[in-house]
Protein backbone atom coordinates (compact mmCIF):
# COMPACT_ATOMS: atom_id res chain seq x y z
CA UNK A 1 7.86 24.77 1.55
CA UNK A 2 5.87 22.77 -1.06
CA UNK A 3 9.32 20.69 -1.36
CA UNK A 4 9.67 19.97 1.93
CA UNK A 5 5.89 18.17 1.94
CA UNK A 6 7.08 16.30 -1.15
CA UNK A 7 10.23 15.07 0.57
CA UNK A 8 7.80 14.17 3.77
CA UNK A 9 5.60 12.26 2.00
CA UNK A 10 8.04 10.39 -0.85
CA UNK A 11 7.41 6.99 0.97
CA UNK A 12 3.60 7.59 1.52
CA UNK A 13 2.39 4.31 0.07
CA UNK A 14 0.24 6.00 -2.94
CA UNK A 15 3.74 6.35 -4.04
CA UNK A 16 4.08 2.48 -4.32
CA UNK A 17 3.80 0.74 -7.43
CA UNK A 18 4.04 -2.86 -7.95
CA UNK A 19 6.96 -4.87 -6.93
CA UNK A 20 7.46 -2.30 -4.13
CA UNK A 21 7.18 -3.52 -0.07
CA UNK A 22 4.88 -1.50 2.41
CA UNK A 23 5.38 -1.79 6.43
CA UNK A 24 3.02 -0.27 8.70
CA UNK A 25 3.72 3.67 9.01
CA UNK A 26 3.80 3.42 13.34
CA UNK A 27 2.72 1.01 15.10
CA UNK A 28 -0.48 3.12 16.25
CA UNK A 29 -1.41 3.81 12.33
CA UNK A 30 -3.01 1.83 10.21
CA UNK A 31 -1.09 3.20 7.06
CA UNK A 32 1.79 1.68 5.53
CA UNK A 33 4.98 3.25 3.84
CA UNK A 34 6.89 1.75 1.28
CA UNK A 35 10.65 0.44 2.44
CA UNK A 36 13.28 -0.92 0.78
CA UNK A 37 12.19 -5.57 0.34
CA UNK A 38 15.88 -6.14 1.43
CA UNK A 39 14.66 -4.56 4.95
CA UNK A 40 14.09 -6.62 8.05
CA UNK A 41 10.71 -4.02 8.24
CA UNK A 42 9.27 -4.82 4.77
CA UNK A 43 6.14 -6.70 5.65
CA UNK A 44 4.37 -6.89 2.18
CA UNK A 45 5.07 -6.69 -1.47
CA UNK A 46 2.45 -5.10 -4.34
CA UNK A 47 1.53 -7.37 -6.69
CA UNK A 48 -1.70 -5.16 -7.99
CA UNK A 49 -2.39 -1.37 -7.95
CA UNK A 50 -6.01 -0.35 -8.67
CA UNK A 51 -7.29 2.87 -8.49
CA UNK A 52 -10.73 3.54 -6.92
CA UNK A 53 -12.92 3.51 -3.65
CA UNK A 54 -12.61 -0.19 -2.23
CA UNK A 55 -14.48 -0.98 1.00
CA UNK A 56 -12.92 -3.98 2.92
CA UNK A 57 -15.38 -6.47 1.47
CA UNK A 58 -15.18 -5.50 -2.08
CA UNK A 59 -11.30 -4.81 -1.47
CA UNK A 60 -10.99 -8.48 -0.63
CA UNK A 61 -13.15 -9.95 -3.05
CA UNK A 62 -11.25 -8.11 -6.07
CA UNK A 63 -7.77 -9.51 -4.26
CA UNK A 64 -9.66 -12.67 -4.45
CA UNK A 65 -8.88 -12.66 -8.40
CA UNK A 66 -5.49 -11.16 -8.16
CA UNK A 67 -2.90 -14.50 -8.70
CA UNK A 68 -0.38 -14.56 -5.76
CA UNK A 69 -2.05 -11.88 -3.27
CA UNK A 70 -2.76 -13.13 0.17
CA UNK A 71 -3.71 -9.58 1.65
CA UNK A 72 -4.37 -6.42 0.89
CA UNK A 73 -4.14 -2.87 1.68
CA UNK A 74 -6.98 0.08 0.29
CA UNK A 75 -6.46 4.14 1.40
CA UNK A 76 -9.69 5.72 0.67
CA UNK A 77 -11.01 9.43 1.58
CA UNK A 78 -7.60 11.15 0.60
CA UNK A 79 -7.99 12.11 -1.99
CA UNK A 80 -6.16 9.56 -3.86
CA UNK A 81 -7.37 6.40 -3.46
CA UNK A 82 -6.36 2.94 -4.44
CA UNK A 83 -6.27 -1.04 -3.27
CA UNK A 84 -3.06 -2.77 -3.35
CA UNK A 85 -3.21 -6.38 -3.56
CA UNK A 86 -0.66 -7.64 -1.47
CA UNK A 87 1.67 -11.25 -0.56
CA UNK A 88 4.14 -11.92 2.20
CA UNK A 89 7.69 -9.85 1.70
């Protein structure tokens, strides 16, 4: 059973790491799954992964620094969570 969450959740975006694209999970969620940048759905690329808590202020503001990102995305109160700084796919 355990492998059958694993195989669920395999393009969760924690799983992302940088270079990867990340579209919006549904269009009623605000989470984003990574896809494949050669896909017509790939709406962002990771150009920095940084572990921690990241409220949307502070989440922008370390972007800010981050050469090339336009965006960005944070997933707090997971368990695992992270900011990707993100550009245009």
């Amino acid at each position: 059973m355990a492998l059958v969450g694993w195989w669920a959740s395999r393009d969760d975006a924690e799983t992302a790491a940088v270079g990867d694209c990340l579209k919006p999970a549904s269009s009623s969620s605000d989470r984003m799954e990574v896809v494949d940048c050669s896909s017509s759905e790939a709406e962002v690329k990771v150009v920095k992964k940084i572990d921690g808590h990241y409220t949307q202020f502070t989440a922008e503001a370390e972007c800010r620094k981050v050469e090339g990102a336009t965006g960005f995305y944070a997933e707090t109160g997971k368990g695992t969570e992270f900011l990707f700084c993100t550009k245009s796919a």
